[in-house]
Protein backbone atom coordinates (compact mmCIF):
# COMPACT_ATOMS: atom_id res chain seq x y z
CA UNK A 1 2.22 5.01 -27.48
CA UNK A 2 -1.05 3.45 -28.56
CA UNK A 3 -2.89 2.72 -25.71
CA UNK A 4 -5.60 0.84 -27.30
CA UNK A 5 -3.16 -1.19 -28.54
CA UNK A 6 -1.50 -1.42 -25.32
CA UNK A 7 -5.27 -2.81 -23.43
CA UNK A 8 -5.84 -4.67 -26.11
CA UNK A 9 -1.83 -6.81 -25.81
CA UNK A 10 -3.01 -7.34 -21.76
CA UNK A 11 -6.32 -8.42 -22.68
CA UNK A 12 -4.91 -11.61 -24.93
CA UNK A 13 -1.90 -11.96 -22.34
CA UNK A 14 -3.90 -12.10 -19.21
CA UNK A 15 -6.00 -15.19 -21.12
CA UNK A 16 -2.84 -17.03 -21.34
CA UNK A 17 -1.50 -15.71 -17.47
CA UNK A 18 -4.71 -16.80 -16.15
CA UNK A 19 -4.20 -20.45 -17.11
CA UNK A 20 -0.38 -20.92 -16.61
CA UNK A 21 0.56 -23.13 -13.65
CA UNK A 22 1.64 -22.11 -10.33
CA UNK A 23 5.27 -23.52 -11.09
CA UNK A 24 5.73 -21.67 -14.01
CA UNK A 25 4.93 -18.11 -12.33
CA UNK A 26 6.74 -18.90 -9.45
CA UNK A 27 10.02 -19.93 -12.19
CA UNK A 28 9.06 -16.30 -14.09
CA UNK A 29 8.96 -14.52 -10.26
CA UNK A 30 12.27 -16.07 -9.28
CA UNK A 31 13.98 -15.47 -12.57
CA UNK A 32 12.58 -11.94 -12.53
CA UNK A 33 14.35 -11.33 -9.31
CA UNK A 34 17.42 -12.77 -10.39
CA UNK A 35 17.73 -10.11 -13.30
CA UNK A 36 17.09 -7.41 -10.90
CA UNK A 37 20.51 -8.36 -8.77
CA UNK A 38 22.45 -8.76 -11.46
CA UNK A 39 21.22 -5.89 -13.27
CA UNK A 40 21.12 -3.49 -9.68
CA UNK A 41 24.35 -0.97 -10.90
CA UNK A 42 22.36 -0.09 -14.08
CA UNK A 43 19.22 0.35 -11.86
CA UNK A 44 20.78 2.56 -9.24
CA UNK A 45 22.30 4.63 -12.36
CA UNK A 46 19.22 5.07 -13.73
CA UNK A 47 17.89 5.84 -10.67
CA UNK A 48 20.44 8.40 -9.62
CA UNK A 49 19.57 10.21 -12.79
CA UNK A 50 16.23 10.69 -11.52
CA UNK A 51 17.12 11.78 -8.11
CA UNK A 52 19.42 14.33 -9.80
CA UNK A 53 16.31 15.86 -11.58
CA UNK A 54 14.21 15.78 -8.64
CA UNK A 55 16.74 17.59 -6.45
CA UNK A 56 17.55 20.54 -9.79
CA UNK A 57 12.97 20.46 -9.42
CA UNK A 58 13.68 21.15 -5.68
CA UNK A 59 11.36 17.48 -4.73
CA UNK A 60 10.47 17.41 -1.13
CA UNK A 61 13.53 15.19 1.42
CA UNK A 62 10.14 13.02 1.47
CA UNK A 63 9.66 12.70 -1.89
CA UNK A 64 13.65 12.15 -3.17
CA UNK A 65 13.32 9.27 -0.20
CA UNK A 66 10.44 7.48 -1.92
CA UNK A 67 12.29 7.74 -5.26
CA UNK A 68 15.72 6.79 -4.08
CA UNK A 69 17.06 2.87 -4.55
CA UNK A 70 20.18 1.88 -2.63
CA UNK A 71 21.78 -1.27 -3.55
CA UNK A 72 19.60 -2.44 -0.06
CA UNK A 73 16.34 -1.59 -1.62
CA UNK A 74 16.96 -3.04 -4.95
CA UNK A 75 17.59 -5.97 -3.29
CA UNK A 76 14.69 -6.04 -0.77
CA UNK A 77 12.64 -5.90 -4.58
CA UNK A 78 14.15 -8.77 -5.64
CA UNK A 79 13.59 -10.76 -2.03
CA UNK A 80 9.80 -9.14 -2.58
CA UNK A 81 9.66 -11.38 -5.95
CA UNK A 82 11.03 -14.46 -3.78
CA UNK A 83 8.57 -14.33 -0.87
CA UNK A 84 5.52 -13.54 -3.85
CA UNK A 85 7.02 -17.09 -5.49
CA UNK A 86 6.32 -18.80 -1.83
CA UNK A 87 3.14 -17.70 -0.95
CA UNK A 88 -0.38 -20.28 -2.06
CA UNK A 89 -1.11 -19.22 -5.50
CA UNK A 90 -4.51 -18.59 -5.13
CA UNK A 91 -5.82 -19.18 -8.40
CA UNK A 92 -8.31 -22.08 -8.46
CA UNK A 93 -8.78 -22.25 -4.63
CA UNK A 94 -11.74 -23.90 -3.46
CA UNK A 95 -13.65 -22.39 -0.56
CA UNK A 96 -16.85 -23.05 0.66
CA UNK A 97 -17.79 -26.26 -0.22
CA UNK A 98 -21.16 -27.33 0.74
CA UNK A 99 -24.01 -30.33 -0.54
CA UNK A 100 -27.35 -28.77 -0.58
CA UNK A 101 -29.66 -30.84 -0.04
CA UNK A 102 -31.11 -31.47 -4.01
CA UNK A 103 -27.68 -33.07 -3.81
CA UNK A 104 -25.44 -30.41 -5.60
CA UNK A 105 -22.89 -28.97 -4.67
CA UNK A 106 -21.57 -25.40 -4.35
CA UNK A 107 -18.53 -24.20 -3.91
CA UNK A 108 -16.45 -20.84 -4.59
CA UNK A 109 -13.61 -21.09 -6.87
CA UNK A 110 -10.77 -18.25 -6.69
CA UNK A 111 -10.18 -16.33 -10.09
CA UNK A 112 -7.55 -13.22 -11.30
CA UNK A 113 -9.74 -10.02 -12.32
CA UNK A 114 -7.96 -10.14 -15.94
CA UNK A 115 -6.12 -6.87 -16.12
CA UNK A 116 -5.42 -4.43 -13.79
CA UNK A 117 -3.93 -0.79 -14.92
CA UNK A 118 -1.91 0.80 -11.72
CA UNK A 119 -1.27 4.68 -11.24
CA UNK A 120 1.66 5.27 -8.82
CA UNK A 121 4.07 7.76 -7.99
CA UNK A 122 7.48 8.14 -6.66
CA UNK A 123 8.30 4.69 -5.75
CA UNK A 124 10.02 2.69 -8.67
CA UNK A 125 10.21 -0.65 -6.27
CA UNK A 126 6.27 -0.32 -6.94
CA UNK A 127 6.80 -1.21 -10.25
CA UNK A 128 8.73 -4.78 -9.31
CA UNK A 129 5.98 -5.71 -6.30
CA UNK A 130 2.58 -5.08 -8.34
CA UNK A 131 4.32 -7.02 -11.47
CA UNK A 132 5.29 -9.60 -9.34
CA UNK A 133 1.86 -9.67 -7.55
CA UNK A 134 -0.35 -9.28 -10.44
CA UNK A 135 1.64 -12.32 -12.06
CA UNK A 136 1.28 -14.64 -9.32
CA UNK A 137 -2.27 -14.14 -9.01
CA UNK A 138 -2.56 -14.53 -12.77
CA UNK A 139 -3.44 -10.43 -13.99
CA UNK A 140 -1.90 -8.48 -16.53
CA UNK A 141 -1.11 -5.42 -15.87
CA UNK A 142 -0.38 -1.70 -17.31
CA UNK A 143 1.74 -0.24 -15.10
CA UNK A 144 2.05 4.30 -14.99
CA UNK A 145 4.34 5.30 -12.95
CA UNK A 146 5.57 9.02 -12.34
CA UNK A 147 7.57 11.32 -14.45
CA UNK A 148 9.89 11.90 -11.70
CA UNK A 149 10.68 8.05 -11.81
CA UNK A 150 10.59 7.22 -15.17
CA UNK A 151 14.32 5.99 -15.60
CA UNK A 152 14.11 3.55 -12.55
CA UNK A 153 10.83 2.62 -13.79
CA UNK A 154 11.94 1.39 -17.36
CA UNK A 155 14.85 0.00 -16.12
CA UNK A 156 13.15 -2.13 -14.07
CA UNK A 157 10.31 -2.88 -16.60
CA UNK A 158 13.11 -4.65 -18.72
CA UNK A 159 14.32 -6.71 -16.33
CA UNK A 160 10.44 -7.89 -15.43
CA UNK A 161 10.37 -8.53 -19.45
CA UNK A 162 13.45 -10.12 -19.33
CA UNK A 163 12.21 -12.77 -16.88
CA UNK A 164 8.47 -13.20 -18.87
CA UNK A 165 10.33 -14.10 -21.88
CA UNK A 166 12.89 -16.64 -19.88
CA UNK A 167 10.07 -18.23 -18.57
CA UNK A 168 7.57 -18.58 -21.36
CA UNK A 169 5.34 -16.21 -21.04
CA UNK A 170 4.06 -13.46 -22.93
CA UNK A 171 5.67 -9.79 -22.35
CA UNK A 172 2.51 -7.84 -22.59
CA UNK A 173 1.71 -9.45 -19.12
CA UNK A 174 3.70 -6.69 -17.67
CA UNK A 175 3.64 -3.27 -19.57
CA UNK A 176 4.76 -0.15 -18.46
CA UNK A 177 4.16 3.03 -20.01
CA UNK A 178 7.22 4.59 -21.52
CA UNK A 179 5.72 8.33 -21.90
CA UNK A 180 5.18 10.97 -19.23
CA UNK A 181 2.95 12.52 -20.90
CA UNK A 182 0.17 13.45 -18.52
CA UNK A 183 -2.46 12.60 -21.10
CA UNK A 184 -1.86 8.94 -20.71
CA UNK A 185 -3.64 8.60 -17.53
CA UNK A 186 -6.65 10.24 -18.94
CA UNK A 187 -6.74 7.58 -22.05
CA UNK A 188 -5.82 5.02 -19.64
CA UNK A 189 -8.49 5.59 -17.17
CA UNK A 190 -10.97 5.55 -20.51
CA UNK A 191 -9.66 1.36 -22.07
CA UNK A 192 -12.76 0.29 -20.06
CA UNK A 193 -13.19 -2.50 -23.05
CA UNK A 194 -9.88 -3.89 -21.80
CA UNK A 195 -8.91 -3.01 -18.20
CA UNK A 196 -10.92 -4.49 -15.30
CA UNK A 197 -9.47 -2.49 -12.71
CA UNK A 198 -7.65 0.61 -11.93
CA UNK A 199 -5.40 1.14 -8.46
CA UNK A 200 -3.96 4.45 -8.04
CA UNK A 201 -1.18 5.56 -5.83
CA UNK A 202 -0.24 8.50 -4.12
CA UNK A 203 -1.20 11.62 -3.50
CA UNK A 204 -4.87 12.79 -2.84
CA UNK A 205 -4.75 15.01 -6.04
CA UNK A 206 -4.32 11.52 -7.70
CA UNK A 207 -6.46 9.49 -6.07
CA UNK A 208 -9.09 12.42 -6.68
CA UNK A 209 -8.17 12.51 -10.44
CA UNK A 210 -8.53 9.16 -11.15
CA UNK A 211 -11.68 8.64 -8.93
CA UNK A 212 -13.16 11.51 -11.34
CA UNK A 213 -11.88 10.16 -14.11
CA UNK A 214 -11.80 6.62 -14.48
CA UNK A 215 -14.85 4.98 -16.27
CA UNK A 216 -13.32 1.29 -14.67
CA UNK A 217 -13.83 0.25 -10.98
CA UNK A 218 -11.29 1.72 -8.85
CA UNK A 219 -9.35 0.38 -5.43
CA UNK A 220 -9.26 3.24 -3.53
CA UNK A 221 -5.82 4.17 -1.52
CA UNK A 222 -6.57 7.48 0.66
CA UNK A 223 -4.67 9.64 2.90
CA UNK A 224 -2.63 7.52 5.32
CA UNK A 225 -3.66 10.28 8.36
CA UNK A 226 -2.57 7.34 10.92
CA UNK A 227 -3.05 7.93 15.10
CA UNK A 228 -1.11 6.66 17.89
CA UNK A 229 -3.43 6.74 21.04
CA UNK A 230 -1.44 6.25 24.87
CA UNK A 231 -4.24 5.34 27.22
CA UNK A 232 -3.82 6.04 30.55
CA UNK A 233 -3.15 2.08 31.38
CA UNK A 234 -0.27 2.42 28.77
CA UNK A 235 3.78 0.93 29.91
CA UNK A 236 5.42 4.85 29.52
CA UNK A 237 8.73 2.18 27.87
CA UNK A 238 6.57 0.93 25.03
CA UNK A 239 4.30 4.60 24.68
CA UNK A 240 7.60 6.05 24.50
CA UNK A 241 9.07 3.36 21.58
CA UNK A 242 5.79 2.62 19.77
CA UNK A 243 5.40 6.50 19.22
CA UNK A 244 8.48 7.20 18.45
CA UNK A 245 8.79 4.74 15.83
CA UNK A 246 5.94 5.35 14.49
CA UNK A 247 7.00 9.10 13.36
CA UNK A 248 10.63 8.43 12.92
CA UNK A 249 11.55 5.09 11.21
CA UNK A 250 10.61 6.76 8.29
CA UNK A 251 8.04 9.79 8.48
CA UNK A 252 7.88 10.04 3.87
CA UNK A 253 5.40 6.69 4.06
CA UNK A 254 1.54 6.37 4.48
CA UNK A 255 1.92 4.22 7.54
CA UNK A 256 4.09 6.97 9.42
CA UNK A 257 2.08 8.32 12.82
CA UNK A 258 0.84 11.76 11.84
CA UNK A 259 -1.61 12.62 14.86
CA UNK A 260 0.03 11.77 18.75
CA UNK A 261 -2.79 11.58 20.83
CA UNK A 262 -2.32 11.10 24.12
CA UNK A 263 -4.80 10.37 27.81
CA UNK A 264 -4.49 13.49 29.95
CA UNK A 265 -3.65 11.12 32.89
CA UNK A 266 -0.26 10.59 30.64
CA UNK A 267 0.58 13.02 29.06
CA UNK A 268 3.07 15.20 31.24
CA UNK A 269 5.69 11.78 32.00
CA UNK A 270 5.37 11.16 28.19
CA UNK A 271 6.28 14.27 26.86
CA UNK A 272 8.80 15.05 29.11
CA UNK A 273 10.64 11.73 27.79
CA UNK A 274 9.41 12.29 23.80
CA UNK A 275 9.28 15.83 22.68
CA UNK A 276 13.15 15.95 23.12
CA UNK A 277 14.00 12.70 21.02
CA UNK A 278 11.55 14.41 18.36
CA UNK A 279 13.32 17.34 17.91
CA UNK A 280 16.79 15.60 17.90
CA UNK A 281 15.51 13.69 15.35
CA UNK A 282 14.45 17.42 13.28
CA UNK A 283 10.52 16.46 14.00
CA UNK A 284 8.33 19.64 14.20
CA UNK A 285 5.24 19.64 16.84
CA UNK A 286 1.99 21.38 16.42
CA UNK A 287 0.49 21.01 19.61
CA UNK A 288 -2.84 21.50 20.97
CA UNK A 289 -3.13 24.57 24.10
CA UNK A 290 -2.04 21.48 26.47
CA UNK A 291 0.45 20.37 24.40
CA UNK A 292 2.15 23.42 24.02
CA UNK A 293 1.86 24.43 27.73
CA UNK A 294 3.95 21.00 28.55
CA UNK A 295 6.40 21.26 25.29
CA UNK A 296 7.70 25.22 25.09
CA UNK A 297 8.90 24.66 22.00
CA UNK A 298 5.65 23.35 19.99
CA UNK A 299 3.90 25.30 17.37
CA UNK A 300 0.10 25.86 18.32
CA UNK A 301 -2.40 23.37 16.14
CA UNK A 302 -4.34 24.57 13.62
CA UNK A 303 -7.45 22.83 13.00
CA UNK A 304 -5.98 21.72 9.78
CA UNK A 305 -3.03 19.98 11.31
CA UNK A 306 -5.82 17.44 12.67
CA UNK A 307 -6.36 16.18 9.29
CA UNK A 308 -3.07 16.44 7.39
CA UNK A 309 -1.08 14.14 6.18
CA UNK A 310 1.77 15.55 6.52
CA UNK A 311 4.65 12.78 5.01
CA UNK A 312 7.12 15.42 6.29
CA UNK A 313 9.04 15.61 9.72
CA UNK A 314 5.58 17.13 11.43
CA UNK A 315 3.77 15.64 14.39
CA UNK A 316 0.34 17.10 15.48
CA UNK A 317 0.15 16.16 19.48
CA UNK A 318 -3.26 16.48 21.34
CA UNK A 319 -3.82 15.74 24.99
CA UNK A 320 -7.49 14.25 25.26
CA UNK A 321 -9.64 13.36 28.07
CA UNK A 322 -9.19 9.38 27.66
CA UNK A 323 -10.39 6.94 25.28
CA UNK A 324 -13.86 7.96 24.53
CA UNK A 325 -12.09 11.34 22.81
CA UNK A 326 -9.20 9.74 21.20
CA UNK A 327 -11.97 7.19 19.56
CA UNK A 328 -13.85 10.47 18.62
CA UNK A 329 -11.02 12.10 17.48
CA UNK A 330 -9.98 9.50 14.94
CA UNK A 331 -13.72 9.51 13.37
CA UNK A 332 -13.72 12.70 13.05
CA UNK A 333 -10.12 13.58 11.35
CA UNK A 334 -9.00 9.69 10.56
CA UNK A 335 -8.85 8.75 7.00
CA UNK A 336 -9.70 5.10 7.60
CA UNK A 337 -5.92 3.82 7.33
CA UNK A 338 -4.29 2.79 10.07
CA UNK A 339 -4.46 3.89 13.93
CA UNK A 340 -3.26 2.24 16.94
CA UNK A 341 -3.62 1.77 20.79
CA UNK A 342 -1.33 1.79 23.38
CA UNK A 343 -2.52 0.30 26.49
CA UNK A 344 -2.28 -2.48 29.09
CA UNK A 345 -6.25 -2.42 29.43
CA UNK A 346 -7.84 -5.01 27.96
CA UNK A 347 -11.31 -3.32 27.74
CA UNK A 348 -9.63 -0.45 26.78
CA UNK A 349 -7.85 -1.93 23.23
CA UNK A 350 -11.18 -4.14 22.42
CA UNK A 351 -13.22 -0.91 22.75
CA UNK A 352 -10.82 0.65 20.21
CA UNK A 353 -10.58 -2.59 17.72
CA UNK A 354 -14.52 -2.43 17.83
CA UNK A 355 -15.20 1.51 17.40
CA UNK A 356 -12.24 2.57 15.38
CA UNK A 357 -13.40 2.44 11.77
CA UNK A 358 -9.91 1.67 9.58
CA UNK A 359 -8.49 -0.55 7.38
CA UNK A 360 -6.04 -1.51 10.26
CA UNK A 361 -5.92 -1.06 13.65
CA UNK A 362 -3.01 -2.01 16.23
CA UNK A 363 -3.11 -2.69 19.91
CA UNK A 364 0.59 -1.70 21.21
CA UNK A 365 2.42 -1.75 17.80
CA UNK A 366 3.72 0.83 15.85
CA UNK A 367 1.74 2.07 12.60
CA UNK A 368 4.31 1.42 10.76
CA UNK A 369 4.07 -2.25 10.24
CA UNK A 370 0.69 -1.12 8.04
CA UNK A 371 2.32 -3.05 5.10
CA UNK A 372 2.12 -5.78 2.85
CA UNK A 373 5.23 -7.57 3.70
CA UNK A 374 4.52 -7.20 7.23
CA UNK A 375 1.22 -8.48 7.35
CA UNK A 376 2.84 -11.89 5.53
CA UNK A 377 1.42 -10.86 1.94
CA UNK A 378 4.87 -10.81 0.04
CA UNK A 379 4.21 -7.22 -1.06
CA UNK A 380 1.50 -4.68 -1.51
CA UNK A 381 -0.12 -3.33 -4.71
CA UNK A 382 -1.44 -0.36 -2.26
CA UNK A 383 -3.23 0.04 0.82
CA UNK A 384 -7.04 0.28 0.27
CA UNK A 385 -9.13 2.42 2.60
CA UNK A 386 -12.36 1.67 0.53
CA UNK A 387 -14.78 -1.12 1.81
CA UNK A 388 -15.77 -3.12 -0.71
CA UNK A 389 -14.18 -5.78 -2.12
CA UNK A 390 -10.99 -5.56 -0.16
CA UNK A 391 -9.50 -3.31 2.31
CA UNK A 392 -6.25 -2.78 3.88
CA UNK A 393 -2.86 -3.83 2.15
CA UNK A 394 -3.37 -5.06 -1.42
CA UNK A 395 -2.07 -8.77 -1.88
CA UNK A 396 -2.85 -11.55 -3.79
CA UNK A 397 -6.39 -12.51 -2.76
CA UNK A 398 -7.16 -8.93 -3.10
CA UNK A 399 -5.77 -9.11 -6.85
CA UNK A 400 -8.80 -11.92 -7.27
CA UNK A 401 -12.64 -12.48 -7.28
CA UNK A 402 -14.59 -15.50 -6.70
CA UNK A 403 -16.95 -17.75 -8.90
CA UNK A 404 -19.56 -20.03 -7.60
CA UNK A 405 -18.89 -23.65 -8.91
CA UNK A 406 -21.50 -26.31 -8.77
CA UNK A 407 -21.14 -29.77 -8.95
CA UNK A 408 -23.42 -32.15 -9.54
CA UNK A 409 -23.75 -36.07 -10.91
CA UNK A 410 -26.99 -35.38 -13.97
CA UNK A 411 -29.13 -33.20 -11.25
CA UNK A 412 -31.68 -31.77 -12.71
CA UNK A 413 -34.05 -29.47 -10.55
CA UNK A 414 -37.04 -30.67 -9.60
């Protein structure tokens, strides 16, 4: 595959994306999801012929969950695309509007970034929610997803091309790399001349690689090293749900709870009622000396557990002295992504939404609703834990920049 080529397709495509109307990409988004229901069996084939290779290359439970599509998920893609075609296109939103007083005025206008290249593993529904979300906010995109994926990933491209050409617009809005050849990522992280920005996700050995690598701007995803914290003031009924959710709804994402953390005060009534739902539900816990006095069965911490994320049925547990330490804790071993209070103090949870640094943070909520759809955005092209520009889940307005506009009636400047 000729990359150049490839930058150079996106480049004339995202001229024409970046002008279409909002009715038009809404048609493409709806038409795109239509193809992906109708076309699910010969998805979920594909897809079982990549979870057949990744279970003969011995993949991680975590790692065959973020590649396997069920009939469910395929369709939970396609009601992605729906709920992208329903949001406020934000293209050519005016914010900001003000008349100085030489008697212009200035505005911001809202504008796509022109093409966007995305690095992702595992996931193939990845490939359907950044197409859909780099279409509605008018980007083309080069999509690379992971060799163990790469059946689901082309099966899905084609039904995403399917729906550009239905629709009117140009295929090269949406390309996705056919080879798995680890080179790629290199060239693609060199079409500077034609990509605007680069968002990789997955692993740290990724996100390092590309951060390296890349010679365009790049949107940062980190570790998701996420804490639940159970002050003191906490209800033991929603400590005992929020943190068990957290882990256990499903422990293979970046939102799962990694690090328990929990007020000394606490900790005894709260164990007693969690550490056996946690093992019935195969979780492992490495537990600080406290910890493991209260829980026989938990593996002693190592001060690497603090800062792992693990994606794996593994909970790290530490009994702290109250807030002050768990807010300590988190800036210490956090990775900026999500952590979250438990607490009927209300001192207590604005202290921790003013100290704790991340890209979200949750007063009595599990960490697992760190997520695009959750937080209303349609989807999620990745969850940045970088400051600038954006932060948190990806969505459209993240996908865009802003131009000052002036208007004025023959001003001249004085």
């Amino acid at each position: 595959m000729n990359l150049k080529q490839l930058g150079k397709l996106a480049r004339q495509a995202s001229k024409v994306l970046a002008a279409a109307p909002t009715r038009q990409k809404n048609d493409c988004l709806h038409t795109i999801a239509k193809v992906l229901r109708e076309r699910s069996n010969e998805i979920l084939q594909e897809n079982a012929s990549d979870l057949e290779v990744g279970r003969d290359g011995e993949m991680s439970p975590s790692m065959l969950d973020r590649l396997e599509l069920t009939l469910a998920r395929v369709d939970s893609m396609a009601d992605s695309l729906v709920h992208i075609a329903r949001l406020p296109d934000p293209v050519g939103q005016l914010s900001d509007l003000r008349r100085q007083p030489s008697g212009i005025e200035v505005g911001r206008m809202r504008t796509p970034l022109g093409v966007i290249g995305i690095i992702y593993e595992s996931r193939p529904n990845v490939t359907s929610d950044a197409a859909g979300l780099c279409l509605k906010s008018g980007n083309a995109s080069i999509l690379r997803g992971g060799t163990e994926a790469i059946r689901s990933n082309l099966v899905i491209a084609s039904c995403i091309l399917e729906g550009l050409i239905a629709s009117g617009l140009p295929g090269e809005c949406v390309q996705v790399i056919d080879t798995t050849d680890r080179e790629a990522v290199g060239a693609l992280l060199r079409l500077k001349d034609y990509i605007d920005v680069v968002v990789p996700r997955g692993g740290r050995s990724l996100i390092d690689r590309v951060v390296r690598e890349s010679q365009i701007p790049v949107i940062r995803h980190l570790d998701g090293n996420c804490h639940v914290f159970v002050d003191e003031a906490a209800n033991i009924d929603k400590a005992v749900a929020i943190a068990y959710n957290a882990k256990c709804r499903r422990y293979g994402i970046c939102g799962a709870m990694e690090t328990l953390l929990l007020s000394e005060k606490i900790a005894r009534p709260l164990l007693e009622k969690l550490a056996p739902m946690y093992y019935d539900a195969g979780i492992e816990l490495h537990g600080c000396p406290t910890t493991c006095d209260l829980v026989s069965r938990a593996v002693p911490a190592t001060e690497e557990d603090w800062s792992k994320e693990y994606l794996a049925p593994i909970l790290a547990v530490r009994v702290v002295k109250g807030l002050e330490d768990a807010i300590e804790h988190i800036d210490n071993y956090g990775s900026g992504h999500t952590d979250a209070i438990v607490t009927e103090n209300l001192s207590a949870s604005r202290q921790f939404l003013r100290e704790v640094d991340s890209s979200s943070v949750m007063i009595n909520a599990s960490t697992q609703f760190a997520d695009g759809y959750e937080y209303g955005l349609g989807a999620e092209i990745g969850i940045s834990t970088d400051k600038l520009h954006v932060r948190g889940p990806v969505g459209l307005e993240g996908l865009t920049s802003t131009k000052f506009v002036v208007f004025g009636d023959g001003s001249v400047r004085s």
